[in-house]
Protein backbone atom coordinates (compact mmCIF):
# COMPACT_ATOMS: atom_id res chain seq x y z
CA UNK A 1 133.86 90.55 100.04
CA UNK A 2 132.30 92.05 102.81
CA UNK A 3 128.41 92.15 103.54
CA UNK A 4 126.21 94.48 105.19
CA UNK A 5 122.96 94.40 106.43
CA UNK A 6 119.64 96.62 105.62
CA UNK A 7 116.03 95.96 106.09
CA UNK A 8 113.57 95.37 103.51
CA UNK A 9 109.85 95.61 104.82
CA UNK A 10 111.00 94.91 108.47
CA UNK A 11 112.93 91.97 107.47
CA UNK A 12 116.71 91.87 107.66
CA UNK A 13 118.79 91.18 104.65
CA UNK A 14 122.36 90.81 103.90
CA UNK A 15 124.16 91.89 100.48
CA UNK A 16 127.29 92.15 99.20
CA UNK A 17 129.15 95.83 100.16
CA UNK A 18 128.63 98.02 97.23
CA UNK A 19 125.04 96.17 96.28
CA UNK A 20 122.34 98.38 94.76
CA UNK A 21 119.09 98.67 96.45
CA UNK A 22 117.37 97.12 93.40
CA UNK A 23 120.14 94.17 93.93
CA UNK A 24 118.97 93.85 97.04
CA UNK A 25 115.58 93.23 96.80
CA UNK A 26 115.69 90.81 93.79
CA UNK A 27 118.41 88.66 96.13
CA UNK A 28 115.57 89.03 99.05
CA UNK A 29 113.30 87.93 96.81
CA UNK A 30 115.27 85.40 95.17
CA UNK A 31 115.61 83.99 98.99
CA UNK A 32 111.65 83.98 99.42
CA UNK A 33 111.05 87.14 101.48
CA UNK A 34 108.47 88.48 99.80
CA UNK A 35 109.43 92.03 99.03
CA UNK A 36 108.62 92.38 95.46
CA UNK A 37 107.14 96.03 94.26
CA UNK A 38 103.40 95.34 93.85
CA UNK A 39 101.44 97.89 91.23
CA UNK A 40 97.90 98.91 92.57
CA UNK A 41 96.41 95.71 90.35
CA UNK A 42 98.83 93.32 92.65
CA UNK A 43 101.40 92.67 89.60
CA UNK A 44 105.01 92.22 90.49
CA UNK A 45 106.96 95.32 89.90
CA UNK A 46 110.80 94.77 89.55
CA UNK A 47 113.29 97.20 87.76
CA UNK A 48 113.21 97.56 83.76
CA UNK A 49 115.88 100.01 82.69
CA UNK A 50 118.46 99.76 85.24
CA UNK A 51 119.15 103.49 84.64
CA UNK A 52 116.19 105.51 86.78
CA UNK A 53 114.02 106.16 83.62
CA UNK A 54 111.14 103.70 83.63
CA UNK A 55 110.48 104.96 87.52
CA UNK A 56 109.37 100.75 88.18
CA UNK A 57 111.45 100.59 91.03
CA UNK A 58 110.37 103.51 93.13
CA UNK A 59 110.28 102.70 97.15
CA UNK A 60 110.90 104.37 100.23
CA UNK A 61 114.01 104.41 101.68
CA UNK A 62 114.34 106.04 104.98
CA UNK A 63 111.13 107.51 105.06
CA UNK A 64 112.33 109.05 100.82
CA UNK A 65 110.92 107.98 97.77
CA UNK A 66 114.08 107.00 96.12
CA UNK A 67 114.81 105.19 92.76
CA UNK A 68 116.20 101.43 94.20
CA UNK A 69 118.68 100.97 90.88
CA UNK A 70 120.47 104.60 91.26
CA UNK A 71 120.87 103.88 95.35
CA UNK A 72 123.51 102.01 96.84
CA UNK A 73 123.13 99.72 100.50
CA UNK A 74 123.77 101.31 103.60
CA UNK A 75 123.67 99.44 106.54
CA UNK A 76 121.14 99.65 108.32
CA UNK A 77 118.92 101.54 106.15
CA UNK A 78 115.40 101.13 106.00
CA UNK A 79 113.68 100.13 102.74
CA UNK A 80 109.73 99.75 101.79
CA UNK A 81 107.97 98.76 99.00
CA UNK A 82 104.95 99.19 99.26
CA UNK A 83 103.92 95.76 99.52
């Protein structure tokens, strides 16, 4: 399978073609980048429904607040959390 590369708060990461954004952050994260969703209290924000209801894994992607479960990797693409 073929991988591309995006960036998660400045820092490059690889995924699998096809990966969601959500994927990609928990494999950053996984891989000890840092980039986990942080609520305004510091706690670690991560996805919860999978489906775009809950709203937990809201960040930025290319300057858009996007939903990080219902958006698939695009190289290159730019993606903050907030952290």
């Amino acid at each position: 399978m073929s991988s591309i590369v995006l960036q998660i708060n400045g820092k490059p990461v690889a995924v699998p073609a096809g990966s969601s954004v959500a994927a990609a952050l928990r494999s950053a994260d996984v891989a000890g980048l840092g980039v986990t969703r942080r609520s305004v209290l510091g706690e670690a924000r991560a996805p919860f429904c999978g489906m775009g209801i809950c709203q937990e894994c809201r960040v930025s992607i290319d300057g858009a607040r996007r939903l990080a479960c219902q958006t698939a990797c695009v190289a290159g693409m730019k993606v903050e959390t907030g952290t």
